[in-house]
C-alpha atoms as a PDB file:
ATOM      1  CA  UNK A   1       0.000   0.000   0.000  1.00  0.00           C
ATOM      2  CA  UNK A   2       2.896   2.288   0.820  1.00  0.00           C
ATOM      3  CA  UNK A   3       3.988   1.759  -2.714  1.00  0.00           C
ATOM      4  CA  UNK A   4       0.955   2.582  -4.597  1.00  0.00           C
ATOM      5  CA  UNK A   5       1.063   6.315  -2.427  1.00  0.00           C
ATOM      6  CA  UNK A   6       4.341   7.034  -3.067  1.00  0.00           C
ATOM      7  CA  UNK A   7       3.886   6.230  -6.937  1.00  0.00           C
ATOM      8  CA  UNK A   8       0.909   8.173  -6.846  1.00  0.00           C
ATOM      9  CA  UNK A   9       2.628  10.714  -5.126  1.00  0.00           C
ATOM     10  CA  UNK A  10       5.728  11.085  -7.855  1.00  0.00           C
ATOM     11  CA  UNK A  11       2.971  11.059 -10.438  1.00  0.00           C
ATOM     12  CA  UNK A  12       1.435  13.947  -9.154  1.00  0.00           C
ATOM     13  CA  UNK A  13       4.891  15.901  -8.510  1.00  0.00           C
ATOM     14  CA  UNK A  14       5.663  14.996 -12.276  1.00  0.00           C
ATOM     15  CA  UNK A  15       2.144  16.810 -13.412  1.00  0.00           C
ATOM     16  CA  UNK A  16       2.987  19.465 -11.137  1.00  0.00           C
ATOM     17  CA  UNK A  17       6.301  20.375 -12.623  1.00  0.00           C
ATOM     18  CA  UNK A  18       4.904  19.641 -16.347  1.00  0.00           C
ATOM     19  CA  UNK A  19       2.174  21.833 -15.731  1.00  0.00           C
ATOM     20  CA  UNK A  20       3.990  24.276 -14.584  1.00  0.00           C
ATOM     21  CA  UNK A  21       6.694  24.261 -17.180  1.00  0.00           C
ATOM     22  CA  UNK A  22       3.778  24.321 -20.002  1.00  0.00           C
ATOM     23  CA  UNK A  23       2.755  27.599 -17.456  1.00  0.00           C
ATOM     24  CA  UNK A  24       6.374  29.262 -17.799  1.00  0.00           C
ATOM     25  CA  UNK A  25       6.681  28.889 -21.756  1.00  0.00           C
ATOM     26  CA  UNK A  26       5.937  31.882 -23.611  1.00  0.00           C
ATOM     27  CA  UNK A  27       3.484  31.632 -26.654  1.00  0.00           C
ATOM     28  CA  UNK A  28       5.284  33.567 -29.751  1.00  0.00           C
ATOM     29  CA  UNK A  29       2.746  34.904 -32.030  1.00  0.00           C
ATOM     30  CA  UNK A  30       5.404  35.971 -34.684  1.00  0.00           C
ATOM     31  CA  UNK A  31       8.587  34.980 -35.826  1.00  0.00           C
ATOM     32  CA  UNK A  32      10.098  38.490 -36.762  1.00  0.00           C
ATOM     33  CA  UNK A  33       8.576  41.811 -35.378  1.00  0.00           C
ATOM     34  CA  UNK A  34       7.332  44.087 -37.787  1.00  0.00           C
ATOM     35  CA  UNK A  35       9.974  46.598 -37.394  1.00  0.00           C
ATOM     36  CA  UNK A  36      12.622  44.411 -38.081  1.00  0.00           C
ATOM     37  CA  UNK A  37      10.738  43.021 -41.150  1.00  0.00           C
ATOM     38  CA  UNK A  38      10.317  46.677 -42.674  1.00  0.00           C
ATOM     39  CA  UNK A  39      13.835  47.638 -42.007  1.00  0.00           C
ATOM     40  CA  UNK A  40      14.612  47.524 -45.888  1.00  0.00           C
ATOM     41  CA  UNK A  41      11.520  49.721 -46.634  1.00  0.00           C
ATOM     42  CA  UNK A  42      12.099  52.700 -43.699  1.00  0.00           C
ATOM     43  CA  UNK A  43      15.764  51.297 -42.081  1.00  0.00           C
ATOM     44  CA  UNK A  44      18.118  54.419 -41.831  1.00  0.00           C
ATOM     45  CA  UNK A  45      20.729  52.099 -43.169  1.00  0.00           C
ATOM     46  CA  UNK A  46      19.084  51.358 -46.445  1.00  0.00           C
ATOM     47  CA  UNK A  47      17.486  55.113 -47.172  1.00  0.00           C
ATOM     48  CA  UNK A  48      19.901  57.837 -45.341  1.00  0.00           C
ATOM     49  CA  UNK A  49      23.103  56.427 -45.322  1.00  0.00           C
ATOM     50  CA  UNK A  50      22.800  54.713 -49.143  1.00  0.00           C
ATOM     51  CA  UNK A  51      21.581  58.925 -50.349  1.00  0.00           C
ATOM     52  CA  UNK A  52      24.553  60.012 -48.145  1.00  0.00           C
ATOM     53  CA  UNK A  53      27.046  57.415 -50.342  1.00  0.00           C
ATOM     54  CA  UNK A  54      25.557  58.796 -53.720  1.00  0.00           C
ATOM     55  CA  UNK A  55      24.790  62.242 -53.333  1.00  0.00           C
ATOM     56  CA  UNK A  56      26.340  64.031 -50.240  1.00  0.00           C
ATOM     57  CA  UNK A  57      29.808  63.197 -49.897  1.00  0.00           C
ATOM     58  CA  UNK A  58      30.617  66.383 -47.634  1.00  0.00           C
ATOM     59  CA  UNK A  59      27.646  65.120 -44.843  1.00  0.00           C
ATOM     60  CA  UNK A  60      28.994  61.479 -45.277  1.00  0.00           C
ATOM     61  CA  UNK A  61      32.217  62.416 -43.917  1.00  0.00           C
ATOM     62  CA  UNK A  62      30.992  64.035 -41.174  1.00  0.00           C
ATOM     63  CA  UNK A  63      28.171  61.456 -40.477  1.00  0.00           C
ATOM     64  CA  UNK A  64      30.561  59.149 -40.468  1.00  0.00           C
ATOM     65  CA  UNK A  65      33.829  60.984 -39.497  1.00  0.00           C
ATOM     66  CA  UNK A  66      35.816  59.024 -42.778  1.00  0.00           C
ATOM     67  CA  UNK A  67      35.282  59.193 -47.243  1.00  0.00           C
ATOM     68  CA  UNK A  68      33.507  57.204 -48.813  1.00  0.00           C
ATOM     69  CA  UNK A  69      36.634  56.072 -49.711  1.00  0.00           C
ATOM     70  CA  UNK A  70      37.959  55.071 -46.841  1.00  0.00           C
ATOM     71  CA  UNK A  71      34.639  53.658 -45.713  1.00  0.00           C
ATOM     72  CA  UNK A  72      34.824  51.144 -48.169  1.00  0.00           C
ATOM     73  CA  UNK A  73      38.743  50.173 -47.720  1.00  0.00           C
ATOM     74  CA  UNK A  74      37.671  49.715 -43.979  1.00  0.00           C
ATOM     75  CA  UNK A  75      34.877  47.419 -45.035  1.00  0.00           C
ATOM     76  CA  UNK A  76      37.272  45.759 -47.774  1.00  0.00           C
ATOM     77  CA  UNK A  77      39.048  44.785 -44.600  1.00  0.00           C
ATOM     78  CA  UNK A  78      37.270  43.779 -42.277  1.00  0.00           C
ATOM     79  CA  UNK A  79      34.613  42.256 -44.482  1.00  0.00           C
ATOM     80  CA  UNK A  80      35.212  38.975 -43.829  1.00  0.00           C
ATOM     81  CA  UNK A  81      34.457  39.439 -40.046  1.00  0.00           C
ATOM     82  CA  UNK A  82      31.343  40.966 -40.250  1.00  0.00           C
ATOM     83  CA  UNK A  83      30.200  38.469 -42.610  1.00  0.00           C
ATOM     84  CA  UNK A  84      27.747  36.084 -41.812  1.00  0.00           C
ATOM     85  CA  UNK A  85      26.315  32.393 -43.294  1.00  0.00           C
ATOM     86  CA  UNK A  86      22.542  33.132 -44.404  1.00  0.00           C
ATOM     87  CA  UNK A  87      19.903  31.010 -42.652  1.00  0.00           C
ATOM     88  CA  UNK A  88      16.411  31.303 -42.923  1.00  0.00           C
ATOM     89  CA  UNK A  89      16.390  35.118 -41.870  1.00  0.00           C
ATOM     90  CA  UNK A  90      18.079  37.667 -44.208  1.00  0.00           C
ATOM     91  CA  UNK A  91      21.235  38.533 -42.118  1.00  0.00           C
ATOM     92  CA  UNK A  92      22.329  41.901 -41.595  1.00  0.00           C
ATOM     93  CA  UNK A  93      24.942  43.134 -44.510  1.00  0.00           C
ATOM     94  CA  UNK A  94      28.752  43.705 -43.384  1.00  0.00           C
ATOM     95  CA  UNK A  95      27.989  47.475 -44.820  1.00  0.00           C
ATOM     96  CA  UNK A  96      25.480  47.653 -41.988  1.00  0.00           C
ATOM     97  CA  UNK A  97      27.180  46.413 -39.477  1.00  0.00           C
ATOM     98  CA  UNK A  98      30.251  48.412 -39.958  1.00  0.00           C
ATOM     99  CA  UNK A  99      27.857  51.518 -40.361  1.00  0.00           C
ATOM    100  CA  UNK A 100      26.207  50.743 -37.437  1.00  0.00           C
ATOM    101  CA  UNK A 101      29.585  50.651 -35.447  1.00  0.00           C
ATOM    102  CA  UNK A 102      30.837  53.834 -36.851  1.00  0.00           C
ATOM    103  CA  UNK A 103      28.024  55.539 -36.074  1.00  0.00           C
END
């Protein structure tokens, strides 16, 4: 008899704890926020720093304290650190990441 408690007793200490670890996991209702998804459309990246490369070389160095130039021999050399293996999200260009840095 003392047997058949203390197996019923584990049982219920095992539904406890799954119960309470189904409690404690968070429901995701999206994969990617819609801000992150949009960056392409409104990201200051793709729109102010891309018109800054083509058309305002003079604000460029000052936004970014360097040419155009010499932003790109920086990236030319440290490229290949900032690069990363795509996977099922689009991963964030070495171009962007070095901005990002500079800035």
């Amino acid at each position: 008899m003392a047997r058949t408690q203390t197996h019923a007793a584990r049982r219920k200490i095992i539904l406890a704890l799954l119960v309470r670890r189904l409690r404690r996991k968070r429901n995701r209702s999206f994969y990617i926020r819609d801000i992150f998804e949009k960056r392409p459309e409104y990201g200051e990246y793709h729109h102010l720093v891309q018109e800054l490369r083509h058309s305002d070389p003079e604000y460029h160095f000052k936004y970014f304290r360097m040419t155009k130039a010499s932003f790109d021999k920086l990236l030319s050399l440290v490229y290949h650190k900032l690069v990363h293996p795509p996977t099922h999200r689009r991963p964030i260009s070495p171009a962007e990441r070095l901005a990002v840095t500079l800035r």
